[in-house]
N, C-alpha and C. Protein backbone atom coordinates (compact mmCIF):
# COMPACT_ATOMS: atom_id res chain seq x y z
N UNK A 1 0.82 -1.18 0.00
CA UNK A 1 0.00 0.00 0.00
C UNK A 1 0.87 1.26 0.00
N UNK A 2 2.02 1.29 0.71
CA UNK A 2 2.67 2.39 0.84
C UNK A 2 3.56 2.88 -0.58
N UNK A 3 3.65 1.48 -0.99
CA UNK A 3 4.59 1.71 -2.20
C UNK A 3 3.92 2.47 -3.47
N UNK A 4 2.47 1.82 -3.11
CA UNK A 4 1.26 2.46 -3.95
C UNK A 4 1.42 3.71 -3.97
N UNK A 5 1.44 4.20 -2.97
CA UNK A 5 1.11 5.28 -2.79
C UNK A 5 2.40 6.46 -3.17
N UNK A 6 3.24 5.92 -3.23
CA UNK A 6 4.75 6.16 -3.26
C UNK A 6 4.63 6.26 -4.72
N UNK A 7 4.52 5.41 -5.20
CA UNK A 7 4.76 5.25 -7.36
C UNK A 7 3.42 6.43 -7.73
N UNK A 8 2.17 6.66 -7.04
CA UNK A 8 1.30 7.62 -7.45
C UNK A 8 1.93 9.02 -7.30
N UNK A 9 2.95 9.24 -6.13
CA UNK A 9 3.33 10.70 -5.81
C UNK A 9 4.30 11.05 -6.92
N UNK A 10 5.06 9.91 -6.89
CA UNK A 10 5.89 10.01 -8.19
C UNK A 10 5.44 10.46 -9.73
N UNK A 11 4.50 9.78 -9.71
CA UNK A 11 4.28 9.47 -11.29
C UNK A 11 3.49 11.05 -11.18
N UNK A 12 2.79 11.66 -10.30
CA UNK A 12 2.05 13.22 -10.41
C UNK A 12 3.08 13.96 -10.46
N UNK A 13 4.71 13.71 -9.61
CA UNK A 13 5.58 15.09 -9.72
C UNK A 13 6.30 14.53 -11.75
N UNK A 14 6.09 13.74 -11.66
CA UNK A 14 6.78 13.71 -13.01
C UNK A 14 5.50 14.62 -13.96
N UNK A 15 4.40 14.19 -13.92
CA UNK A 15 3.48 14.80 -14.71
C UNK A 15 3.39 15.84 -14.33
N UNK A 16 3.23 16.98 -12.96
CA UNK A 16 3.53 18.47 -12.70
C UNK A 16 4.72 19.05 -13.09
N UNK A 17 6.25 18.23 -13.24
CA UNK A 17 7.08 18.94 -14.17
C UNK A 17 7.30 19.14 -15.62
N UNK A 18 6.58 18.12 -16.29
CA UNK A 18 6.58 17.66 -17.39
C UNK A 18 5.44 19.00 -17.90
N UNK A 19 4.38 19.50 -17.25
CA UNK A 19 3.54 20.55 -17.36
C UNK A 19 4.29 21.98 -17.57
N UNK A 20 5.25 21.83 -16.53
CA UNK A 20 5.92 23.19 -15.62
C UNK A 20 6.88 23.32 -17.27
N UNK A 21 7.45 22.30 -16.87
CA UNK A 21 8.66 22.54 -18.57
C UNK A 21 7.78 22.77 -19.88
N UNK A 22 6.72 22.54 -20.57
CA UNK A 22 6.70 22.64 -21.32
C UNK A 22 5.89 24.31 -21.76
N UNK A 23 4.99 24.78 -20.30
CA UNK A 23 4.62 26.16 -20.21
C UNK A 23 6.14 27.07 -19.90
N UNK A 24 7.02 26.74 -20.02
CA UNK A 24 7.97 27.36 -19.75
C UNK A 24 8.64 27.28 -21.18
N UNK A 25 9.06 26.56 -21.91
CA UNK A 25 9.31 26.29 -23.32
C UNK A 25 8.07 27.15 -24.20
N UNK A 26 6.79 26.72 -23.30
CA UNK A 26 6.01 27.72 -24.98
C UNK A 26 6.18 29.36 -24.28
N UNK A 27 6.41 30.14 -22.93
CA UNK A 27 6.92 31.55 -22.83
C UNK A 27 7.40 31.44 -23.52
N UNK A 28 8.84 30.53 -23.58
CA UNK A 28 10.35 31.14 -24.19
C UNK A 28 9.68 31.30 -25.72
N UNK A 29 9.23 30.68 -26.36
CA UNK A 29 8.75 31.10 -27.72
C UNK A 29 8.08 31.92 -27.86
N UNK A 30 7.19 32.25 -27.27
CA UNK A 30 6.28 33.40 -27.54
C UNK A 30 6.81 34.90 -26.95
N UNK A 31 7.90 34.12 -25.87
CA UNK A 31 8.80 35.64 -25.83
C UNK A 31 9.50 36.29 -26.37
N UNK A 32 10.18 34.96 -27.05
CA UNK A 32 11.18 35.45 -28.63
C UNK A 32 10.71 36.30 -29.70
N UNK A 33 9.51 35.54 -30.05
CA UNK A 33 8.20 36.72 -31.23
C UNK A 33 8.35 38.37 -30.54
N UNK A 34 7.42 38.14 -29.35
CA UNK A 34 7.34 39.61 -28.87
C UNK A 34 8.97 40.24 -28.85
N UNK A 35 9.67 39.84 -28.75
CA UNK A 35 11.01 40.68 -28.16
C UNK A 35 11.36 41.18 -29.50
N UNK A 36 11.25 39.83 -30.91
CA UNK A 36 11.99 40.52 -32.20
C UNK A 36 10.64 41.74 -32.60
N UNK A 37 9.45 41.64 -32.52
CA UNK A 37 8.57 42.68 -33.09
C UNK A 37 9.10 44.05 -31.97
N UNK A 38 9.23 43.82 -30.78
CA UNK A 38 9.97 45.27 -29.75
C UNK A 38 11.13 45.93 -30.64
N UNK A 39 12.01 44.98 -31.35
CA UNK A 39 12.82 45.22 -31.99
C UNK A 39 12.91 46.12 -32.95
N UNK A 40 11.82 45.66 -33.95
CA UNK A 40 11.73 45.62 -35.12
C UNK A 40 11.15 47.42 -34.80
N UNK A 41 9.92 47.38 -34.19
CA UNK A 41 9.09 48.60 -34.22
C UNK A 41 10.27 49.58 -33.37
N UNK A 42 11.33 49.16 -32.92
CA UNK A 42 12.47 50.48 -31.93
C UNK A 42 13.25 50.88 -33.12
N UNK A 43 13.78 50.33 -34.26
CA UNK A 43 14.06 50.09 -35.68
C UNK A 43 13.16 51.15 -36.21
N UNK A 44 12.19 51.17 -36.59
CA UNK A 44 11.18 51.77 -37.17
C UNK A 44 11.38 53.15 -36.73
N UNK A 45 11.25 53.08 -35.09
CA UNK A 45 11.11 54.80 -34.89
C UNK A 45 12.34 55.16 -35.14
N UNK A 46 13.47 54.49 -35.04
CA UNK A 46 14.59 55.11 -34.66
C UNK A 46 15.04 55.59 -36.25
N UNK A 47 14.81 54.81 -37.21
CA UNK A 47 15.85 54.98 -38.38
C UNK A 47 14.39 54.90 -39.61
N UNK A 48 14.27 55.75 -40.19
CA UNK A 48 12.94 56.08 -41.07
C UNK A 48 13.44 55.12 -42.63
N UNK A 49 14.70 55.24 -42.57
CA UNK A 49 15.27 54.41 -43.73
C UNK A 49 14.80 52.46 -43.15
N UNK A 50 14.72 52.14 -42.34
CA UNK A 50 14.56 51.34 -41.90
C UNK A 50 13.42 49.77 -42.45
N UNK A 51 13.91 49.51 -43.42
CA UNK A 51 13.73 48.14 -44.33
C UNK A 51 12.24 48.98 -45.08
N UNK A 52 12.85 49.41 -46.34
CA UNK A 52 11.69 50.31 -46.70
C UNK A 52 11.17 49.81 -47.76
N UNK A 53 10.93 48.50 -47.96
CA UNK A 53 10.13 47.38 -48.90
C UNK A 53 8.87 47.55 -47.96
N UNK A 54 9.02 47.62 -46.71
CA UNK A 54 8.42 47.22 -45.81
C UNK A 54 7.30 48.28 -45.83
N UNK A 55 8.14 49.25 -45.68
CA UNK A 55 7.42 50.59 -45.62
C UNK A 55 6.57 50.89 -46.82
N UNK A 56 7.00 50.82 -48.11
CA UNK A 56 6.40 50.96 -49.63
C UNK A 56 5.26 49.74 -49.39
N UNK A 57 5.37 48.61 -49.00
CA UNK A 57 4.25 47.79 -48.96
C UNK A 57 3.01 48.25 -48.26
N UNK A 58 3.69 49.24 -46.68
CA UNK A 58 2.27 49.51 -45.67
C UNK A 58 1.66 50.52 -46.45
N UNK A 59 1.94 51.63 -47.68
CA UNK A 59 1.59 52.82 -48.01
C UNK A 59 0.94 52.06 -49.11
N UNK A 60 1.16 51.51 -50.08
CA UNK A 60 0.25 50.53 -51.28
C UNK A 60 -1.22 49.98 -50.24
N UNK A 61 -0.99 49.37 -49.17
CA UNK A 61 -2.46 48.65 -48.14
C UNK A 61 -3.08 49.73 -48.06
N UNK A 62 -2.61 50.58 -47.50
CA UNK A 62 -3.30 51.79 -46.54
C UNK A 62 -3.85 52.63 -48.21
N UNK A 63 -3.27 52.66 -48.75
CA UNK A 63 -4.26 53.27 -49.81
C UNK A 63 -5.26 52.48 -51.29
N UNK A 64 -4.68 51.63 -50.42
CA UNK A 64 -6.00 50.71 -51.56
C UNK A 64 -6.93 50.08 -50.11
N UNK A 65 -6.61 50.34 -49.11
CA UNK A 65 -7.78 50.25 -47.92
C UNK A 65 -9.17 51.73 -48.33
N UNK A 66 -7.95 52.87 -48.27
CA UNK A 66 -8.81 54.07 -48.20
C UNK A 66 -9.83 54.08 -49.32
N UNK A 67 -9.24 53.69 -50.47
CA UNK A 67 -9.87 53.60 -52.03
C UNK A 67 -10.89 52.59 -51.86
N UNK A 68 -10.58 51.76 -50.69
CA UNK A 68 -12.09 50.76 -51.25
C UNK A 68 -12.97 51.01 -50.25
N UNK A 69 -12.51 51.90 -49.63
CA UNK A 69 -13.91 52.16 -48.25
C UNK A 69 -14.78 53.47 -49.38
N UNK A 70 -13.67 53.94 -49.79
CA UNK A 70 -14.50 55.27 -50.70
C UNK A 70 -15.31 54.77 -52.13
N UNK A 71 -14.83 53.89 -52.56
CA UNK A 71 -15.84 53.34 -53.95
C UNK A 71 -16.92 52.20 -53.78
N UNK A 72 -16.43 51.17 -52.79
CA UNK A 72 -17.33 50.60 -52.48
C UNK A 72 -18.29 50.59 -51.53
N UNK A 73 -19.71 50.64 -51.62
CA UNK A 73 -20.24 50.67 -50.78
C UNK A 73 -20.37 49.42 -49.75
N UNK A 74 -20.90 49.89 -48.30
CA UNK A 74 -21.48 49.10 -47.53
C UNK A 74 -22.08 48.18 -47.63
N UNK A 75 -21.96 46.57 -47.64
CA UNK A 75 -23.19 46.17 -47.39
C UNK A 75 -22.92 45.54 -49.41
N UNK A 76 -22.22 45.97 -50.30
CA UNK A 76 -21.75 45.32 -51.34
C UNK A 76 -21.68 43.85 -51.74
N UNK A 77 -22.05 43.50 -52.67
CA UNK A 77 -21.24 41.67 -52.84
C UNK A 77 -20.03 42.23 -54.04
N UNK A 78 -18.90 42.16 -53.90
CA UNK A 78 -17.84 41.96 -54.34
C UNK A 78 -17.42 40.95 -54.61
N UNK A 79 -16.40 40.53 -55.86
CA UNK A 79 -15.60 39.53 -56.42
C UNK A 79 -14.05 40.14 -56.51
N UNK A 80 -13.11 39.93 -55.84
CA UNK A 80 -11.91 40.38 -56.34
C UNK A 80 -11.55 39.62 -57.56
N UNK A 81 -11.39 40.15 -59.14
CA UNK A 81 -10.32 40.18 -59.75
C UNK A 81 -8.92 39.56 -59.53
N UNK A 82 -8.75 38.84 -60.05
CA UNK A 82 -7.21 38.40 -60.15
C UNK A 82 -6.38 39.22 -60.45
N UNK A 83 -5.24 39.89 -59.51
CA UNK A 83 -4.39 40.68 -60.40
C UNK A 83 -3.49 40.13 -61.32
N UNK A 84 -2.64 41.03 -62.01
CA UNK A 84 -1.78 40.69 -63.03
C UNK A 84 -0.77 40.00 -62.53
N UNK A 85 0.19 40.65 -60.89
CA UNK A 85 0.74 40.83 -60.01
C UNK A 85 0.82 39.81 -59.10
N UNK A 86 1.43 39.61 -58.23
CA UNK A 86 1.23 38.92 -57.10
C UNK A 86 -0.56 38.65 -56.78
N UNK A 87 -1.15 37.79 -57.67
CA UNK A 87 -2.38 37.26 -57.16
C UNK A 87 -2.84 36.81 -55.95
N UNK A 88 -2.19 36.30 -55.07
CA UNK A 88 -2.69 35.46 -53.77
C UNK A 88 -2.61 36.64 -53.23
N UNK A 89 -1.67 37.77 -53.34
CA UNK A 89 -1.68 38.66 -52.36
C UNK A 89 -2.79 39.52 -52.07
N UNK A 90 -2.87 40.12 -53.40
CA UNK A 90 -3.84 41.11 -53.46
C UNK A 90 -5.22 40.10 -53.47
N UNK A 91 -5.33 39.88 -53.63
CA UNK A 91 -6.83 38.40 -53.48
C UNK A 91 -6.83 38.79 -52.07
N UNK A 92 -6.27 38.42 -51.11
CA UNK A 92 -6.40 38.18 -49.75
C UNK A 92 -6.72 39.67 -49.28
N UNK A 93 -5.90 40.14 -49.76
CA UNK A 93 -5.91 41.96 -49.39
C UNK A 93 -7.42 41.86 -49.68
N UNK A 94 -7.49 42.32 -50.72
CA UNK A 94 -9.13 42.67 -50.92
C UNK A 94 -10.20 42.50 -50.45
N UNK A 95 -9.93 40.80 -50.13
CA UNK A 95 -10.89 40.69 -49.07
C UNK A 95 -11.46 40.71 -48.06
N UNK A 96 -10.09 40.89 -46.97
CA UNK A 96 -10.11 41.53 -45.80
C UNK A 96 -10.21 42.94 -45.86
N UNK A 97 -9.99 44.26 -47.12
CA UNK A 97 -11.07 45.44 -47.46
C UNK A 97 -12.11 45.31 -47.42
N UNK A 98 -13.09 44.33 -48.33
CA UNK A 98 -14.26 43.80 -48.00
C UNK A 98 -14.74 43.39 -47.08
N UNK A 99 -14.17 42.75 -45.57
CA UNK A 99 -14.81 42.75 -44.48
C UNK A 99 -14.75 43.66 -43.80
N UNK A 100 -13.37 44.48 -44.24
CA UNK A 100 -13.11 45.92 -42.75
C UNK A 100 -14.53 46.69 -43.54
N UNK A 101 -14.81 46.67 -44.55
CA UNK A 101 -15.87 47.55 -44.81
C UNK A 101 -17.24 47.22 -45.09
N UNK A 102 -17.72 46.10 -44.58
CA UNK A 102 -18.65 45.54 -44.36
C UNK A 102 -19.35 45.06 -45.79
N UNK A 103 -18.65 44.83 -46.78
CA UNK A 103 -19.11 44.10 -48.07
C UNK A 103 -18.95 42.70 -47.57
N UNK A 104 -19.49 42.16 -48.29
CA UNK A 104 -19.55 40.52 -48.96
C UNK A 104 -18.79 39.76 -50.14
N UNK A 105 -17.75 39.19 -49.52
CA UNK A 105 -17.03 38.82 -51.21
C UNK A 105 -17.71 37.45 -51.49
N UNK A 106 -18.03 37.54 -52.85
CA UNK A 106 -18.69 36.29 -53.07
C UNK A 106 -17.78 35.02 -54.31
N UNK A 107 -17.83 34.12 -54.99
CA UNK A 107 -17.40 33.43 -55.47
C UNK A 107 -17.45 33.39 -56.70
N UNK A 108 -18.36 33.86 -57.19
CA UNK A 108 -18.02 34.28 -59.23
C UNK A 108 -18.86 35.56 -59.51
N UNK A 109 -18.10 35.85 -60.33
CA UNK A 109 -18.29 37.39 -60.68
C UNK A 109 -19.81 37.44 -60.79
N UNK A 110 -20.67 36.83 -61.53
CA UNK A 110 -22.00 36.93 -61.87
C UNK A 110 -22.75 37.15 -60.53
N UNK A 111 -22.79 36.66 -59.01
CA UNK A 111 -23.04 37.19 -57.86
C UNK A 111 -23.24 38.28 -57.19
N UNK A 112 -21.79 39.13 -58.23
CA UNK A 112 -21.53 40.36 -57.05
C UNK A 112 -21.96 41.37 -57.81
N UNK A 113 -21.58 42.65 -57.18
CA UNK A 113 -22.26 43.94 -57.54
C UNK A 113 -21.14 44.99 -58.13
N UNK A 114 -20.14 44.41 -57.91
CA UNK A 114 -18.66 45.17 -57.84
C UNK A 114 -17.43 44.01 -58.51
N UNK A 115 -16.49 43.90 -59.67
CA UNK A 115 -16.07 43.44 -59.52
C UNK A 115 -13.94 44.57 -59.37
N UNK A 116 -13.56 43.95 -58.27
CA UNK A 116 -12.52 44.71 -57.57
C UNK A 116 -11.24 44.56 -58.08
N UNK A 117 -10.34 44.85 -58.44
CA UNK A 117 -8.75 44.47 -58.70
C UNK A 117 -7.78 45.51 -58.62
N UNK A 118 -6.87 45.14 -58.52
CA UNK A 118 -5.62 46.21 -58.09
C UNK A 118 -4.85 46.40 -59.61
N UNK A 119 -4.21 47.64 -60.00
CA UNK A 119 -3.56 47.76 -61.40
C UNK A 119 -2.29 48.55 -60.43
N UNK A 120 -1.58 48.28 -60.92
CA UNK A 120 0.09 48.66 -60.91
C UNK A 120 0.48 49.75 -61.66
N UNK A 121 0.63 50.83 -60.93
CA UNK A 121 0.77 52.45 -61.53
C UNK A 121 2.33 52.47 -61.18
N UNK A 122 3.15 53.10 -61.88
CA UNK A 122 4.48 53.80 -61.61
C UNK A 122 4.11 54.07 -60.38
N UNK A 123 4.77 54.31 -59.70
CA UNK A 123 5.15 55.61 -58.19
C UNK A 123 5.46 56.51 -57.97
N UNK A 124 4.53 57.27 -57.77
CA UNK A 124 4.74 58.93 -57.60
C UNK A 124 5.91 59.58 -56.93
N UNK A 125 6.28 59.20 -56.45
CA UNK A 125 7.53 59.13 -55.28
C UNK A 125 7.60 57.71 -54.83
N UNK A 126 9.63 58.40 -54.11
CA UNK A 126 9.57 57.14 -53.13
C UNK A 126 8.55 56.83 -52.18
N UNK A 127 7.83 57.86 -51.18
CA UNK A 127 7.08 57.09 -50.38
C UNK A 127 5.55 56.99 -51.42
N UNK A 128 4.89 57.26 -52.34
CA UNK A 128 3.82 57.22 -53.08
C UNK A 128 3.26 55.71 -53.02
N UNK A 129 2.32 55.71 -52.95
CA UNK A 129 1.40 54.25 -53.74
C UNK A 129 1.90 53.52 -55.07
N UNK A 130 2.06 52.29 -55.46
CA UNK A 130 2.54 51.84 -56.49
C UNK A 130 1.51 51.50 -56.82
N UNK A 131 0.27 50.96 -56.68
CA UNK A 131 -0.97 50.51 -56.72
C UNK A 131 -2.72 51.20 -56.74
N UNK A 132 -3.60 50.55 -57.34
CA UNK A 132 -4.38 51.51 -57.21
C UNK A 132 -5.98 51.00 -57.37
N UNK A 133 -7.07 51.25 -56.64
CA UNK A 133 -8.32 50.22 -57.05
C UNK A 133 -8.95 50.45 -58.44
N UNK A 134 -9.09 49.30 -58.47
CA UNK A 134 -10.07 49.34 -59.89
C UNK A 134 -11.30 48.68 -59.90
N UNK A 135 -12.46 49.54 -59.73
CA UNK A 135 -13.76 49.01 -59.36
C UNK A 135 -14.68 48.94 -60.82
N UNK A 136 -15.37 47.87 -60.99
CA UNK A 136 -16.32 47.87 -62.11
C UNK A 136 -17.76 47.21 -61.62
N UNK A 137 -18.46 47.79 -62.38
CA UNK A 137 -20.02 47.36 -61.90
C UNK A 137 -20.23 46.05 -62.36
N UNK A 138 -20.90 45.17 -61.61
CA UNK A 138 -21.13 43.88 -62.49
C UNK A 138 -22.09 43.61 -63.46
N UNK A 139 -21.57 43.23 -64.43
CA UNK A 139 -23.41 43.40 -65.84
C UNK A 139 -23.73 42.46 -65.85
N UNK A 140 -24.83 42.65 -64.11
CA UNK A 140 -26.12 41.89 -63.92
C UNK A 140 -27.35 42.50 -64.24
């Protein structure tokens, strides 16, 4: 009986460390993420030159965000267009425009009310938009 009882205390501290280590292994990972993004954004303020693919990419979102809150309406069924371009990207983009702005993306063009795609303009400047919406009515 005692031994019983002995191999049960055991076998729980093995299973309470075996717990302890592995919440301690997933911090260390999830501390690593947070520490390189602390990084990254002290980078950002500090040095404006600071990985400016990065930067030209957030100014292309942010203005094909603004462009589709302003052409499309509320409450829309949308189809994104395939771009010419990086397709998966702008696909995905678009459609998360379409939810920040409360449209509906739907699955073939004949559905929607709007069909959406991005066209590739020169750049007005270095910091300028390279990108730009292109909205068409659907001929339903």
């Amino acid at each position: 009986m005692a031994g019983e009882r002995c191999a049960g205390a055991v076998g729980r501290l093995v299973v309470r460390v075996a717990v302890a280590t592995l919440g301690v292994g997933c911090l260390v990972v999830t501390g690593e993420g947070a520490w390189q993004a602390t990084g990254h954004g002290v980078a950002y303020l500090r040095d404006p030159e600071h990985n400016p693919g990065a930067r030209r990419s957030q100014v292309d979102f942010e203005s094909l965000r603004r462009e589709f809150a302003d052409q499309v309406p509320p409450g829309s069924r949308v189809y994104p267009v395939p771009a010419a371009t990086d397709r998966t990207l702008w696909r995905q983009r678009l459609a998360e425009f379409a939810a920040l702005t409360g449209s509906l993306v739907v699955g073939t063009p004949d559905a929607a009310d709007h069909l959406v795609s991005v066209g590739v303009v020169e750049r007005p400047g270095p910091t300028g938009p390279r990108v730009r919406l292109v909205v068409r009515g659907a001929g339903r």
